[in-house]
Protein backbone atom coordinates (compact mmCIF):
# COMPACT_ATOMS: atom_id res chain seq x y z
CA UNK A 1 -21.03 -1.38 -10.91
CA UNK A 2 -19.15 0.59 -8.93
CA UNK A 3 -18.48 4.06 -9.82
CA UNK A 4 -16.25 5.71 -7.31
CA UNK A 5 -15.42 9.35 -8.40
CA UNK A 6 -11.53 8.92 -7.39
CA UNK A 7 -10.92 6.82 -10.43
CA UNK A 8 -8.69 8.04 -13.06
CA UNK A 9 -8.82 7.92 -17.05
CA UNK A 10 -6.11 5.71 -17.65
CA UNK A 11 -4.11 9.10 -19.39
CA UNK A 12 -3.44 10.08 -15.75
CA UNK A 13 -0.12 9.69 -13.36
CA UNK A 14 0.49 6.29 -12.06
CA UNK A 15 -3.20 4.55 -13.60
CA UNK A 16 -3.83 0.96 -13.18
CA UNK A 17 -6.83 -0.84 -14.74
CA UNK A 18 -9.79 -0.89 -12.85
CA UNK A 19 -13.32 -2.87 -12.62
CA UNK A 20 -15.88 -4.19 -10.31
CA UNK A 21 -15.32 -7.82 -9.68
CA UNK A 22 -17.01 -10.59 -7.62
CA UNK A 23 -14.73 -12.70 -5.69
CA UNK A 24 -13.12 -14.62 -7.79
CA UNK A 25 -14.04 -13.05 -11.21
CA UNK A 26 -12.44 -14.44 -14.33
CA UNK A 27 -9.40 -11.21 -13.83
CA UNK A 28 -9.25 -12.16 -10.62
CA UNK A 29 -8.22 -15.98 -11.50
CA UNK A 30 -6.04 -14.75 -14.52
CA UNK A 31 -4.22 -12.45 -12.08
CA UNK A 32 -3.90 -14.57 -9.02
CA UNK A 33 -4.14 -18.00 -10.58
CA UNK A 34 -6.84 -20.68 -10.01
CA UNK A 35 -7.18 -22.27 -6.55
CA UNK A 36 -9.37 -24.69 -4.76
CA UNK A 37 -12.22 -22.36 -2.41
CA UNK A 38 -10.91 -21.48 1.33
CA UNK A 39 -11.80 -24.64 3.77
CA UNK A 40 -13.01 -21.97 6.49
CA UNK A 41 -13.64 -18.64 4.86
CA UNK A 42 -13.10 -15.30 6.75
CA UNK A 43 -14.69 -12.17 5.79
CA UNK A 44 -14.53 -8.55 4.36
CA UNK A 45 -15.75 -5.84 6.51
CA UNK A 46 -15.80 -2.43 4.95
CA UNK A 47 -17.10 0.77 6.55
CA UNK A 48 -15.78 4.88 7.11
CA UNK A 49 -14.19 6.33 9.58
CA UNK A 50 -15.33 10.17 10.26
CA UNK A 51 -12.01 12.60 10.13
CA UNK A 52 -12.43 15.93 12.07
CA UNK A 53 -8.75 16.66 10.16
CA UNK A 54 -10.39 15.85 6.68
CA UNK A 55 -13.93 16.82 7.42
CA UNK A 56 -14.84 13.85 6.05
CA UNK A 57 -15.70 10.47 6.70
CA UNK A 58 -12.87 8.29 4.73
CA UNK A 59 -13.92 4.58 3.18
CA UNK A 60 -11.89 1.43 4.37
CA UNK A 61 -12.67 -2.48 3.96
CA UNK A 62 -10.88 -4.69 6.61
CA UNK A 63 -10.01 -8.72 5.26
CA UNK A 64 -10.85 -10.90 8.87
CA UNK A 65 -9.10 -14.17 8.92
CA UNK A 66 -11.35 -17.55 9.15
CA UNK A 67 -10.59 -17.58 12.67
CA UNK A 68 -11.99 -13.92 13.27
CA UNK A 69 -15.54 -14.19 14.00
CA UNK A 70 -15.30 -17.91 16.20
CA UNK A 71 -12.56 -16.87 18.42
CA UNK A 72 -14.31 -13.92 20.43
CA UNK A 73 -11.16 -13.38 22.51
CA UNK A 74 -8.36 -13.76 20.07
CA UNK A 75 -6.32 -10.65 18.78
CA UNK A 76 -4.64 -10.50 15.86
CA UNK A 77 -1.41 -8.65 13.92
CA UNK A 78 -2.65 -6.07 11.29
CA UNK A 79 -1.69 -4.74 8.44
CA UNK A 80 -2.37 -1.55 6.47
CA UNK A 81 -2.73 -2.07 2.81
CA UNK A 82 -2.33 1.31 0.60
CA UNK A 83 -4.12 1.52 -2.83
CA UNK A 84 -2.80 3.06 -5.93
CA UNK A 85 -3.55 6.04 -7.58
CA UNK A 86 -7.39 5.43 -9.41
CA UNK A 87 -7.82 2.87 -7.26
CA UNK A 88 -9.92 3.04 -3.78
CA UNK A 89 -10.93 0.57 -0.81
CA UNK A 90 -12.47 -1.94 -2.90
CA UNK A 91 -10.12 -2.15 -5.61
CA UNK A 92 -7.45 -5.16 -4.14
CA UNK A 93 -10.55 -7.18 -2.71
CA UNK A 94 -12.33 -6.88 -6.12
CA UNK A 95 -9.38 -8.24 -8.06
CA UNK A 96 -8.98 -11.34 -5.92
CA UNK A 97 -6.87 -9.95 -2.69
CA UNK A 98 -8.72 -11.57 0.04
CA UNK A 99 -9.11 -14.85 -2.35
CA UNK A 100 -5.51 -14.84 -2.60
CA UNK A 101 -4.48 -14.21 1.50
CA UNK A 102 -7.31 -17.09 2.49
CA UNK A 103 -6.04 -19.48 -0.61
CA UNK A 104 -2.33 -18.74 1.43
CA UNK A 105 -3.81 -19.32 4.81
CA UNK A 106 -5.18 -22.32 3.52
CA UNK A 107 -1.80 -23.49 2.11
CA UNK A 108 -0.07 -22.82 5.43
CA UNK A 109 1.97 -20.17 3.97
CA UNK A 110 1.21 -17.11 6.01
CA UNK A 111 -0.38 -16.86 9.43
CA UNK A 112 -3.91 -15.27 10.72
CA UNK A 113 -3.66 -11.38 10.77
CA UNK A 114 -6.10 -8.69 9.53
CA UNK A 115 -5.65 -6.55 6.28
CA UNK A 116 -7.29 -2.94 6.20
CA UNK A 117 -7.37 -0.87 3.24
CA UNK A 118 -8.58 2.87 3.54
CA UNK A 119 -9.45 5.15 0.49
CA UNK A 120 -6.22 7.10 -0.29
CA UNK A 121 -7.99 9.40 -2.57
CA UNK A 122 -4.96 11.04 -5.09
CA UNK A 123 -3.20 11.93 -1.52
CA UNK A 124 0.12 9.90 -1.72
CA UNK A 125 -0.86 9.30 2.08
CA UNK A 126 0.70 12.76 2.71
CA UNK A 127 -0.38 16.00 3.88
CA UNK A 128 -0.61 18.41 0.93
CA UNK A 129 1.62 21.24 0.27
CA UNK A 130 -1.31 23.97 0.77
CA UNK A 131 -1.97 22.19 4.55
CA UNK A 132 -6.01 21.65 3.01
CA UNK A 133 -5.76 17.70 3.19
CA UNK A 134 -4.09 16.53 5.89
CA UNK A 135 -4.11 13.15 5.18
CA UNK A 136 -0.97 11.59 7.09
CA UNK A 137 -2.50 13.21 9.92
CA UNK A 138 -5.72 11.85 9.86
CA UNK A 139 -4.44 8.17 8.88
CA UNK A 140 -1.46 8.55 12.19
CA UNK A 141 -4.04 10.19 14.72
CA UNK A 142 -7.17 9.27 13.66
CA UNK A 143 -7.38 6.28 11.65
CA UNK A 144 -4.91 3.83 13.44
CA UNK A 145 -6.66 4.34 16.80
CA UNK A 146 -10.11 3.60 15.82
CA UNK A 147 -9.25 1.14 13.43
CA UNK A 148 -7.26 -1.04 16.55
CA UNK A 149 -10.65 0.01 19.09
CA UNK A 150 -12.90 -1.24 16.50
CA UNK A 151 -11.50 -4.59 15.80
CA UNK A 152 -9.54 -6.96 17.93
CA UNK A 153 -5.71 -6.14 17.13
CA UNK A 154 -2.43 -6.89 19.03
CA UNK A 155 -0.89 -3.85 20.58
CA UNK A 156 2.11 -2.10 19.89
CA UNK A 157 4.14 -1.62 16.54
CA UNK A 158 5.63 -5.31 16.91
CA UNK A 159 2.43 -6.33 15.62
CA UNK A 160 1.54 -3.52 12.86
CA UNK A 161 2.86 -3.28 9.77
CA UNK A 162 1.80 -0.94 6.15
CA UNK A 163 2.15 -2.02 2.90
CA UNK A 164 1.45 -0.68 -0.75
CA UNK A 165 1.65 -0.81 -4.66
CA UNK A 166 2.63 2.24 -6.50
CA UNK A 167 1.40 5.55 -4.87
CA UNK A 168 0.65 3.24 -2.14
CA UNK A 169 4.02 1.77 -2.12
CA UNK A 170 5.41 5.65 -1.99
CA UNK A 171 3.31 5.65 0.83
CA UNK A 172 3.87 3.07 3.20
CA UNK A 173 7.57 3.30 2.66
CA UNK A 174 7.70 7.13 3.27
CA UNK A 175 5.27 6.38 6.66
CA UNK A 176 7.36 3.23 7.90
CA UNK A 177 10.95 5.35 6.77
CA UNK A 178 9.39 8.77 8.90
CA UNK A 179 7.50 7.06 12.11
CA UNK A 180 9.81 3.47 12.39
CA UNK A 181 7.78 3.61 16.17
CA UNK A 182 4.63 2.73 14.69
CA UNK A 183 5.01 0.02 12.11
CA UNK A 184 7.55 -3.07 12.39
CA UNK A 185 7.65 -4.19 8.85
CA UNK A 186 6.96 -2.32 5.56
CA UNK A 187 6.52 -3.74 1.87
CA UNK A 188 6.07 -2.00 -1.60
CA UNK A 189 5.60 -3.47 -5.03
CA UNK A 190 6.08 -1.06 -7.81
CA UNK A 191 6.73 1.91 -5.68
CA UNK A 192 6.23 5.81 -6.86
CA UNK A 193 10.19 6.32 -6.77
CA UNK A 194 11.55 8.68 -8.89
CA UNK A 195 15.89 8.60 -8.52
CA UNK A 196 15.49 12.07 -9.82
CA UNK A 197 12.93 14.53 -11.12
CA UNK A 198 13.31 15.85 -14.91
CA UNK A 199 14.80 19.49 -14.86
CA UNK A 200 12.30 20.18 -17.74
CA UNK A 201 8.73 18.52 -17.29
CA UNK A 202 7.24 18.30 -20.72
CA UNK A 203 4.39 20.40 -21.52
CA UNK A 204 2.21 17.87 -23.30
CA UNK A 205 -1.70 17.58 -22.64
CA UNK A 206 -0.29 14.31 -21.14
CA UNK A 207 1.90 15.37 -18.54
CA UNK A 208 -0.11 18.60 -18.00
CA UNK A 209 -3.22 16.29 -16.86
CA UNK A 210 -0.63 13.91 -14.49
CA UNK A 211 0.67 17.46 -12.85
CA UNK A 212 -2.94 18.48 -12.31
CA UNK A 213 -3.27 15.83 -10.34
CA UNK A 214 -0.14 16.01 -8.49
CA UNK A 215 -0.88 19.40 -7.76
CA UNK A 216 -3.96 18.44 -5.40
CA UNK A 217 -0.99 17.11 -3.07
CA UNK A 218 2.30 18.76 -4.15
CA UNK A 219 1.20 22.33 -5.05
CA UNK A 220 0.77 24.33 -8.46
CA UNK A 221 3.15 24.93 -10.33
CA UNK A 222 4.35 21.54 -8.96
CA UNK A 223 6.74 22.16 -5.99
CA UNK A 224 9.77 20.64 -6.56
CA UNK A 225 11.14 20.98 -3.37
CA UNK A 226 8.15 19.71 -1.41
CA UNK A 227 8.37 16.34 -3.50
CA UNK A 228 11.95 15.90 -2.43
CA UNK A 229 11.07 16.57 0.88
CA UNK A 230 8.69 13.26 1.18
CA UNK A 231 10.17 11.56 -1.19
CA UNK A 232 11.15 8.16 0.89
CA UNK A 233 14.49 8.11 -0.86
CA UNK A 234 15.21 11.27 0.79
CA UNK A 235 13.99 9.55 4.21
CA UNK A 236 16.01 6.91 3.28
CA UNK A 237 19.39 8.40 3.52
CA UNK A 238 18.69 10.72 6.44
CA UNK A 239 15.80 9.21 9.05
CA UNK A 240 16.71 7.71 12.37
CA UNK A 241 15.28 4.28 13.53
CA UNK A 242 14.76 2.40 9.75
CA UNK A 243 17.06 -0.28 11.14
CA UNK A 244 14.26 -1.35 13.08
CA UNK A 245 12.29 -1.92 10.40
CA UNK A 246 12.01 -5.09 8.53
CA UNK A 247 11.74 -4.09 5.14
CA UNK A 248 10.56 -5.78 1.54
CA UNK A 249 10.35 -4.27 -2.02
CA UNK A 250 9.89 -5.32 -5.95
CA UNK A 251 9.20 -3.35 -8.94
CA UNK A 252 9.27 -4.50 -12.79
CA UNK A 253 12.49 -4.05 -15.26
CA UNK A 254 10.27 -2.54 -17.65
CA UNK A 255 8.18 -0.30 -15.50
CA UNK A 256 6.53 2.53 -17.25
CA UNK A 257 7.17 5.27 -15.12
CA UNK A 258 10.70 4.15 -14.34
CA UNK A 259 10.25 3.27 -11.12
CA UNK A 260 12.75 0.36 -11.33
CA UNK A 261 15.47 2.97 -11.25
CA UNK A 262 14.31 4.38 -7.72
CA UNK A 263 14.13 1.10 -6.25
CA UNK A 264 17.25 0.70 -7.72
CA UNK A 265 18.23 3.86 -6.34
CA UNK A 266 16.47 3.05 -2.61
CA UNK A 267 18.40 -0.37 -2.43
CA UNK A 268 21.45 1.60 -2.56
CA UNK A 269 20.82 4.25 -0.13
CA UNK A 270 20.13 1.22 2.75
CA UNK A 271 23.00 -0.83 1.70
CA UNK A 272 25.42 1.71 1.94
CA UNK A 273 23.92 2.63 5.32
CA UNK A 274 23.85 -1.00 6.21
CA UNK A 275 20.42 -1.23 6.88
CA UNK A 276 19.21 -4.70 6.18
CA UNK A 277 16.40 -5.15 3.40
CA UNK A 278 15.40 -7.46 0.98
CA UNK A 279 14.28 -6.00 -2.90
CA UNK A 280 13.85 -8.03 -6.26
CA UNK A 281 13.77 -6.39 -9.80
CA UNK A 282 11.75 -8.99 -11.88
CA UNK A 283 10.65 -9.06 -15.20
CA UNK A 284 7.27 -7.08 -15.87
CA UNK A 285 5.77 -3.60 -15.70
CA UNK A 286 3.48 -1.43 -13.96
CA UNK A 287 -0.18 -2.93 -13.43
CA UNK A 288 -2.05 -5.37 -12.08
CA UNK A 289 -0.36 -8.10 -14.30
CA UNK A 290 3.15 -7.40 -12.50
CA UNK A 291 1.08 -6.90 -8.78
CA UNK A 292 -0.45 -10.50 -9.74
CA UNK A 293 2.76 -12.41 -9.40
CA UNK A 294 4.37 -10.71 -6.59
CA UNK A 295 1.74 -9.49 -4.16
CA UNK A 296 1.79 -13.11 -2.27
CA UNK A 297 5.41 -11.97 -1.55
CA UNK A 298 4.05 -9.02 0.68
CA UNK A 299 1.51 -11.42 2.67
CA UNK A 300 4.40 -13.73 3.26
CA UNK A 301 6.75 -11.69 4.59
CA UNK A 302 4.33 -10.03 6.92
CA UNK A 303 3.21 -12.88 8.10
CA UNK A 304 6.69 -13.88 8.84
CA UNK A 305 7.50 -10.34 10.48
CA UNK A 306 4.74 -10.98 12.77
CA UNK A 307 6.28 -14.33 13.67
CA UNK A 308 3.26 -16.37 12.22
CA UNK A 309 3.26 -20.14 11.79
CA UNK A 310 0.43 -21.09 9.86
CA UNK A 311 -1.07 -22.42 13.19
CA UNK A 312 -1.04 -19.18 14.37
């Protein structure tokens, strides 16, 4: 059983429901539906990665496509899957992830490319207002290079794109919306997107546990202005370069935290700057229920930024 100390009483900011699953556990066919076993199965890889910036070695497991380990020479597209909040490397691949991308491969939906998932901690894939955890340092400068030295990847941002759910989603949009050079296509499904903060936080136990953990990246009190700051809406309407970006998002009508109404909000900051995008609002909430049904969408449309065939 794993134990991880990131994970989160469910009470806290942003939780999703957590457990230790083999592949293909009971959740993980109720989630992502029952399908016949991979014909050629790849593998899962996980390791760390020491950080100078973090002083730390950081957690990651890396999903290798069937072709991987017999074609010595070939290189591959990548992309960088971000975890939610209470969540940590092993999470997705627990609850049926690399099932899912293999049972797609199989199907000839989505080409061969690699998936890595590093621990995000409680970071939003930021650096934190105090300058302690410099985590969008370490994952720009320290984790991208020996990620693409240790495994056989395609060069250049063409073939590299970041993806996410929740805090994860806040952060691969926010990284793909501030540093367009480095990733060609960027998804989110249920993205941390708040249209606008509360004037008045209330000062229940509740929300005073979801701002201590906030505070470990945003600053205590809670610094309103730093959130804005990184906030990818606010990259939205002002960054350079997102038109290069191919760009996907969904989130739930009923999602808890309400962060239908800042996709809503993002899908109107690119349209009116005419930057082409594609986003869904679809019937559901926040969780692992709602990620079920919609994270195929994400391998998909990588796969098709990449220019994949199934062949390929």
């Amino acid at each position: 059983m794993n134990t991880d100390k990131h994970r989160l009483a469910p009470e806290f900011l942003f939780p999703t429901r957590l457990c230790a699953c083999p592949r293909l556990s009971a959740m993980a066919l109720f989630l992502f539906g029952a399908v016949a076993a991979p014909v050629q199965a790849g593998r899962v890889e996980c390791g760390a990665v020491p950080s100078k910036t973090l002083g730390r070695a950081v957690r990651y497991c890396a999903m290798l496509p069937p072709s991987y380990d017999a074609e010595k020479t070939r290189r591959y597209p990548i992309l960088y899957y971000l975890h939610g909040l209470g969540e940590n490397e092993q999470t997705f691949v627990d609850f049926g992830g690399w099932s899912l991308l293999e049972n797609l491969q199989d199907a000839k939906r989505v080409g061969e490319y690699l998936v890595v998932i590093p621990e995000g901690g409680r970071s939003f894939y930021i650096n934190s207002r105090d300058g302690k955890q410099r985590y969008e340092d370490f994952l720009v400068h320290e984790f991208l290079p020996r990620i693409e030295a240790r495994f056989r990847v395609r060069p250049g941002r063409a073939s590299r794109g970041v993806a996410g759910v929740s805090m994860g989603g806040y952060g691969a949009l926010r990284l793909a919306f501030k540093r367009p050079e480095l990733f060609a296509s960027v998804s989110a499904h249920s993205a941390a997107l708040l249209e606008e903060l509360p004037k008045n936080l209330p000062q229940s136990p509740r929300m005073q546990a979801r701002l201590r953990v906030l505070g470990e990246t945003y600053g205590v009190p809670f610094d309103r202005a730093f959130w804005e700051k990184n906030s990818p809406l606010t990259l939205a309407r002002n960054a350079p370069g997102l038109a290069r970006l191919k760009i996907y998002f969904d989130c739930g009508t009923s999602d808890e935290y309400g962060f239908d109404a800042g996709a809503r909000a993002l899908a109107e900051v690119l349209t009116a700057r005419k930057i082409a995008h594609e986003f869904h609002l679809y019937p559901g909430g926040h969780g692992w229920a709602y990620l079920g049904e919609h994270v195929s969408a994400t391998f998909e449309f990588h796969s098709r930024a990449f220019h994949l065939t199934a062949a390929n």
